[in-house]
N, C-alpha and C. Protein backbone atom coordinates (compact mmCIF):
# COMPACT_ATOMS: atom_id res chain seq x y z
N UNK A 1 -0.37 -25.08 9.19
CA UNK A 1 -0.50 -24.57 10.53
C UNK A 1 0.87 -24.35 11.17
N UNK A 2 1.76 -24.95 10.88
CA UNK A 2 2.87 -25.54 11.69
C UNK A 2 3.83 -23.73 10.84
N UNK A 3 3.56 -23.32 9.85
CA UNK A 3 4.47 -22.35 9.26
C UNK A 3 3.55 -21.16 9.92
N UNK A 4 2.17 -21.32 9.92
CA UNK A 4 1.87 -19.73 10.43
C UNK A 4 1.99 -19.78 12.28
N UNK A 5 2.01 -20.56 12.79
CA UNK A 5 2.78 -20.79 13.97
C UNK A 5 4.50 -20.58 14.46
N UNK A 6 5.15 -20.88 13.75
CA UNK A 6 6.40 -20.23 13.59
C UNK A 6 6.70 -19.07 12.94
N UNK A 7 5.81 -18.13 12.09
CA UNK A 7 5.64 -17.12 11.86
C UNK A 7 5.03 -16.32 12.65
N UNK A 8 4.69 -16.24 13.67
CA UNK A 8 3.55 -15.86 14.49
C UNK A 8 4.89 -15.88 15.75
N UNK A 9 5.47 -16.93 15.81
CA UNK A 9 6.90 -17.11 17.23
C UNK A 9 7.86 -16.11 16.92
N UNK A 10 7.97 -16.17 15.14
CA UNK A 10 9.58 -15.75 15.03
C UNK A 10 9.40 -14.10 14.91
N UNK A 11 8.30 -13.79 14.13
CA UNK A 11 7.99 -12.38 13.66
C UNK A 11 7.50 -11.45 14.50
N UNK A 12 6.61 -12.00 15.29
CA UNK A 12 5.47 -11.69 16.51
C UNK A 12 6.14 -10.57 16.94
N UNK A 13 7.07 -10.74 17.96
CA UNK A 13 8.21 -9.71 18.81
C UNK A 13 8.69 -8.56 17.86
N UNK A 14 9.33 -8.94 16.79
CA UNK A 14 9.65 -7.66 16.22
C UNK A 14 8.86 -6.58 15.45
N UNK A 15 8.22 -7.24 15.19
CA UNK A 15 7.07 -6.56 14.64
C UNK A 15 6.40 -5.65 15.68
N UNK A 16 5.99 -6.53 17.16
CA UNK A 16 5.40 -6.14 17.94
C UNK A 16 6.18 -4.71 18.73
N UNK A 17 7.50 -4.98 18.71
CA UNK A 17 8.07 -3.94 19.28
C UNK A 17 8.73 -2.85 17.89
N UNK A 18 8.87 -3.62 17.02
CA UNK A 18 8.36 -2.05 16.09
C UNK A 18 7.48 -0.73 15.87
N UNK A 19 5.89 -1.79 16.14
CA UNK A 19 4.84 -0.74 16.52
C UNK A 19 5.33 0.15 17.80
N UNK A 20 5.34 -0.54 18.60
CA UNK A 20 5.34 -0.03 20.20
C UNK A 20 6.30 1.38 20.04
N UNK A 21 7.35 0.87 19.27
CA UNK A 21 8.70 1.41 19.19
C UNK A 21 8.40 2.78 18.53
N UNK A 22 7.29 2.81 17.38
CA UNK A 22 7.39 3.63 16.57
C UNK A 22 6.15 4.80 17.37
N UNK A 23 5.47 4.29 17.91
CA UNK A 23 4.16 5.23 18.77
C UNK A 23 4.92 5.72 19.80
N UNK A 24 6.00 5.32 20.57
CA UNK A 24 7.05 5.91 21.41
C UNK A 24 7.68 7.27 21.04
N UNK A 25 8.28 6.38 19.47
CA UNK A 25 9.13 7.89 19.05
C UNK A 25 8.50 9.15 18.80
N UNK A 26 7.30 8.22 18.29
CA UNK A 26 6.32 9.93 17.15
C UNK A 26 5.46 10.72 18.44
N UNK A 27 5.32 10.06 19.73
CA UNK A 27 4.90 10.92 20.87
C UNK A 27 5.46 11.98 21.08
N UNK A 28 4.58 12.73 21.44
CA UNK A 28 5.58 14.27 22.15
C UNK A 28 6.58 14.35 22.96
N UNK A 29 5.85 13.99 24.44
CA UNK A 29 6.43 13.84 25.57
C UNK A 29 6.80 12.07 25.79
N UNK A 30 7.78 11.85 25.65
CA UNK A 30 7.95 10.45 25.88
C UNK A 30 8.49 9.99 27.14
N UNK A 31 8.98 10.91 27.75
CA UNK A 31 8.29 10.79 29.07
C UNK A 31 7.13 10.47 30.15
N UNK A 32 5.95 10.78 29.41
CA UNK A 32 4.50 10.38 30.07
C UNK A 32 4.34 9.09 28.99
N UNK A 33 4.58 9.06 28.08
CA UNK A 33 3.72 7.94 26.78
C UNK A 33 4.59 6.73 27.01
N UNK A 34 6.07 6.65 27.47
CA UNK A 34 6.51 5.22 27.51
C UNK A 34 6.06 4.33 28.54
N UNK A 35 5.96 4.40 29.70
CA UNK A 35 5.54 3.65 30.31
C UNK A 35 3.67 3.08 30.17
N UNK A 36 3.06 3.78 29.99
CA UNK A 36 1.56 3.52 29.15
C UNK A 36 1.92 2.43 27.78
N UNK A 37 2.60 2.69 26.73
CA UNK A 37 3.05 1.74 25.97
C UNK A 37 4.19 0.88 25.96
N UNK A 38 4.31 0.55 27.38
CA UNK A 38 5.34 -0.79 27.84
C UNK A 38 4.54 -1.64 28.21
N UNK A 39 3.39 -0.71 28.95
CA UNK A 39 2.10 -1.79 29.24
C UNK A 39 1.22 -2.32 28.50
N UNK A 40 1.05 -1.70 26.89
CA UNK A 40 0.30 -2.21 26.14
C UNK A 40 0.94 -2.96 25.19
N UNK A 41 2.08 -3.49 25.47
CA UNK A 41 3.07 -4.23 24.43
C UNK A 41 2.98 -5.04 24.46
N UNK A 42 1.91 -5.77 25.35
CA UNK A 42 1.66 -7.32 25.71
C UNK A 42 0.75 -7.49 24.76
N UNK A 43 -0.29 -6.79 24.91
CA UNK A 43 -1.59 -6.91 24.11
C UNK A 43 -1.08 -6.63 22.43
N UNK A 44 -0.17 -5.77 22.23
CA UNK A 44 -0.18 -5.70 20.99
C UNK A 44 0.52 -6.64 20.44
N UNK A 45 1.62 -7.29 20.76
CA UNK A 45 2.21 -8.90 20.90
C UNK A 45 1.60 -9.76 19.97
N UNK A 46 0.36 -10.14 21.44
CA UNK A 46 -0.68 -11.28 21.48
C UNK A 46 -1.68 -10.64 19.77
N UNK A 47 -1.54 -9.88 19.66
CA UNK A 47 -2.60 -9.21 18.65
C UNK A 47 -2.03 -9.31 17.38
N UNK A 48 -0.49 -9.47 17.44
CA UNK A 48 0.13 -9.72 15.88
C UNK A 48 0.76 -11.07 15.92
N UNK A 49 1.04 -11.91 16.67
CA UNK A 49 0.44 -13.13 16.74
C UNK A 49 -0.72 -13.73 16.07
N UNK A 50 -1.92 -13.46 16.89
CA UNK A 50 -2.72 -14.16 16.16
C UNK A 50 -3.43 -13.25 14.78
N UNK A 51 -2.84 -12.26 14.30
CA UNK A 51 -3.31 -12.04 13.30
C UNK A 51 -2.21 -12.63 12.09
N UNK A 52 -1.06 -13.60 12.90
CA UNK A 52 -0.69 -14.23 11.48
C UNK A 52 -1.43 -15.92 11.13
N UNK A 53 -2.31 -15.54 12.41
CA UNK A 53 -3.45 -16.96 11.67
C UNK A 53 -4.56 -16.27 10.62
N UNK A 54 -4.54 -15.43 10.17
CA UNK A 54 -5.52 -15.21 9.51
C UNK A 54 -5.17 -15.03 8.39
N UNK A 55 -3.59 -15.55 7.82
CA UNK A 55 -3.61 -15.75 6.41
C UNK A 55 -3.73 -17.07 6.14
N UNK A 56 -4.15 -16.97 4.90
CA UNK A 56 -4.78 -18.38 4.58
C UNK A 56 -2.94 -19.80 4.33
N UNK A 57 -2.40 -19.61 4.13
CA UNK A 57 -1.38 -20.26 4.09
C UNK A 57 0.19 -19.61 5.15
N UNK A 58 0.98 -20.28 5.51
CA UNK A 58 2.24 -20.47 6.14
C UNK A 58 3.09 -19.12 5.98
N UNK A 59 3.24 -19.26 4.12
CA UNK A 59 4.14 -18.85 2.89
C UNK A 59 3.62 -17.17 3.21
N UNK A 60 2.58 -17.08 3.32
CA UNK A 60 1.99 -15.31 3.12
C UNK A 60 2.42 -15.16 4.52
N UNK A 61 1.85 -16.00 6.05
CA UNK A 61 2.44 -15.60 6.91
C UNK A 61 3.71 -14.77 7.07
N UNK A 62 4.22 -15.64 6.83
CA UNK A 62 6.08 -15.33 6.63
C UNK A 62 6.17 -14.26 5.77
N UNK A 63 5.78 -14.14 4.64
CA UNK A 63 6.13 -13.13 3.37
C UNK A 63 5.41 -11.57 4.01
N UNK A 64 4.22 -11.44 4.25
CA UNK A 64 3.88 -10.32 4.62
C UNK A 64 4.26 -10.18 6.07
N UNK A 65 4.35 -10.52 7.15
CA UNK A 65 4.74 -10.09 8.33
C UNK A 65 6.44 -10.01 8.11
N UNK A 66 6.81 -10.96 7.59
CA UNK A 66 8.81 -10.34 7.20
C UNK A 66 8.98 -8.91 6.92
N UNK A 67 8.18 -8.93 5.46
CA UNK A 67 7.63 -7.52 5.19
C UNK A 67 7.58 -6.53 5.45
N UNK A 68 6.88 -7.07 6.66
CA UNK A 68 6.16 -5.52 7.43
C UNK A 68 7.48 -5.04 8.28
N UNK A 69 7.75 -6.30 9.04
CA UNK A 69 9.24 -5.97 10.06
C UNK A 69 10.38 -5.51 8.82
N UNK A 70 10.31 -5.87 8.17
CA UNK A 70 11.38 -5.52 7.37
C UNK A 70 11.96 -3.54 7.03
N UNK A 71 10.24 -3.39 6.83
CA UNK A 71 9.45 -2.29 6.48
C UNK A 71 9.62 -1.34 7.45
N UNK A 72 9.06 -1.65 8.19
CA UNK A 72 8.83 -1.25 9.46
C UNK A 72 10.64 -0.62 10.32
N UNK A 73 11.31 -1.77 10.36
CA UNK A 73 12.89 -1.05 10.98
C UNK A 73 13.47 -0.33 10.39
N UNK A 74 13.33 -0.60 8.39
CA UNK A 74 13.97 0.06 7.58
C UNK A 74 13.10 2.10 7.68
N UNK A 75 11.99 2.03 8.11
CA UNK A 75 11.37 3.09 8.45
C UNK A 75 11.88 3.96 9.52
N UNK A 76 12.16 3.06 10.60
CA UNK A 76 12.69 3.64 12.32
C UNK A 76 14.26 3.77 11.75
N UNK A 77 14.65 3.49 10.93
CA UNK A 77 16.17 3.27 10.70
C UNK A 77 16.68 5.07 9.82
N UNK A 78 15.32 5.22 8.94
CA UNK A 78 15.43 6.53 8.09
C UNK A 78 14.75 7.70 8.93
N UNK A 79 14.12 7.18 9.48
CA UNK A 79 13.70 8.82 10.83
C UNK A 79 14.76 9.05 11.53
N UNK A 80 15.62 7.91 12.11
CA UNK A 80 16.54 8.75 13.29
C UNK A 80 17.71 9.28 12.69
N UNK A 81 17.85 8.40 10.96
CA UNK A 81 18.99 8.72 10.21
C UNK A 81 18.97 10.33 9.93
N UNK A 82 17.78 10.37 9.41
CA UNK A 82 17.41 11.64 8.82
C UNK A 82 16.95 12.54 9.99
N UNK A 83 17.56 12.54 11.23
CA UNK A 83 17.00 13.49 12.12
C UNK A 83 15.49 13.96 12.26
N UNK A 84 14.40 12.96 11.73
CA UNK A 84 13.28 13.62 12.24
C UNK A 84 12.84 13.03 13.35
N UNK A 85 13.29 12.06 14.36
CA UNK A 85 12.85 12.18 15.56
C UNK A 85 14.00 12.09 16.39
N UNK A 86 14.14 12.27 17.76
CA UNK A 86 15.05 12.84 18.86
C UNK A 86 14.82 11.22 19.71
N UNK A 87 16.12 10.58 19.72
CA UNK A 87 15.94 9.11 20.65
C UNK A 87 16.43 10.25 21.74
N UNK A 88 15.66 9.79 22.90
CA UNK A 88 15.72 10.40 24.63
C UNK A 88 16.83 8.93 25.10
N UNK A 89 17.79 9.98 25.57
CA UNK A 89 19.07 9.31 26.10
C UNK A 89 18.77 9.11 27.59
C-alpha cells in the first residue's frame, strides 16, 4: 500500500499535467480550450491518483505510471521538436 501511495504522490502531477498538457496543445484554438482544461486538471489529478490503486502491487505502480510520464514528455518533447505543434507565447 505504502508504494502505490507514493506512486500515486510522486507520479500523480506529472502525469496529470502531461495529459492536460497534451489536450491543450493538440486543440485548435487554445485560446478558448485552456482555461476549460485548467479547470478539469483537478479531476484528472484525483483520477490518476487513484487509478494507481488499481494495480495489484507497489512495483507495477511505479513501473507503469513512470512509464507513462516518461512516455508521455518524451512525446510533448518530439512534437514541439519536430514542429508539429505551435506553443502560444
Amino acid at each position: 500500500m505504502l508504494g502505490k501511495s507514493t506512486a500515486a504522490a510522486c507520479l500523480g502531477l506529472p502525469l496529470a499535467v502531461w495529459v492536460v498538457g497534451l489536450a491543450a496543445l493538440l486543440s485548435g484554438d487554445q485560446a478558448r480550450t485552456t482555461l476549460p482544461l485548467l479547470l478539469l486538471f483537478f479531476l484528472v489529478w484525483i483520477g490518476v491518483m487513484a487509478g494507481a490503486f488499481m494495480f495489484r502491487t507497489g512495483l507495477r505502480a511505479w513501473l507503469w505510471m513512470g512509464g507513462a510520464t516518461l512516455a508521455g514528455y518524451a512525446l510533448l518533447h518530439v512534437l514541439k521538436a519536430g514542429g508539429l505543434v505551435r506553443v502560444a507565447a
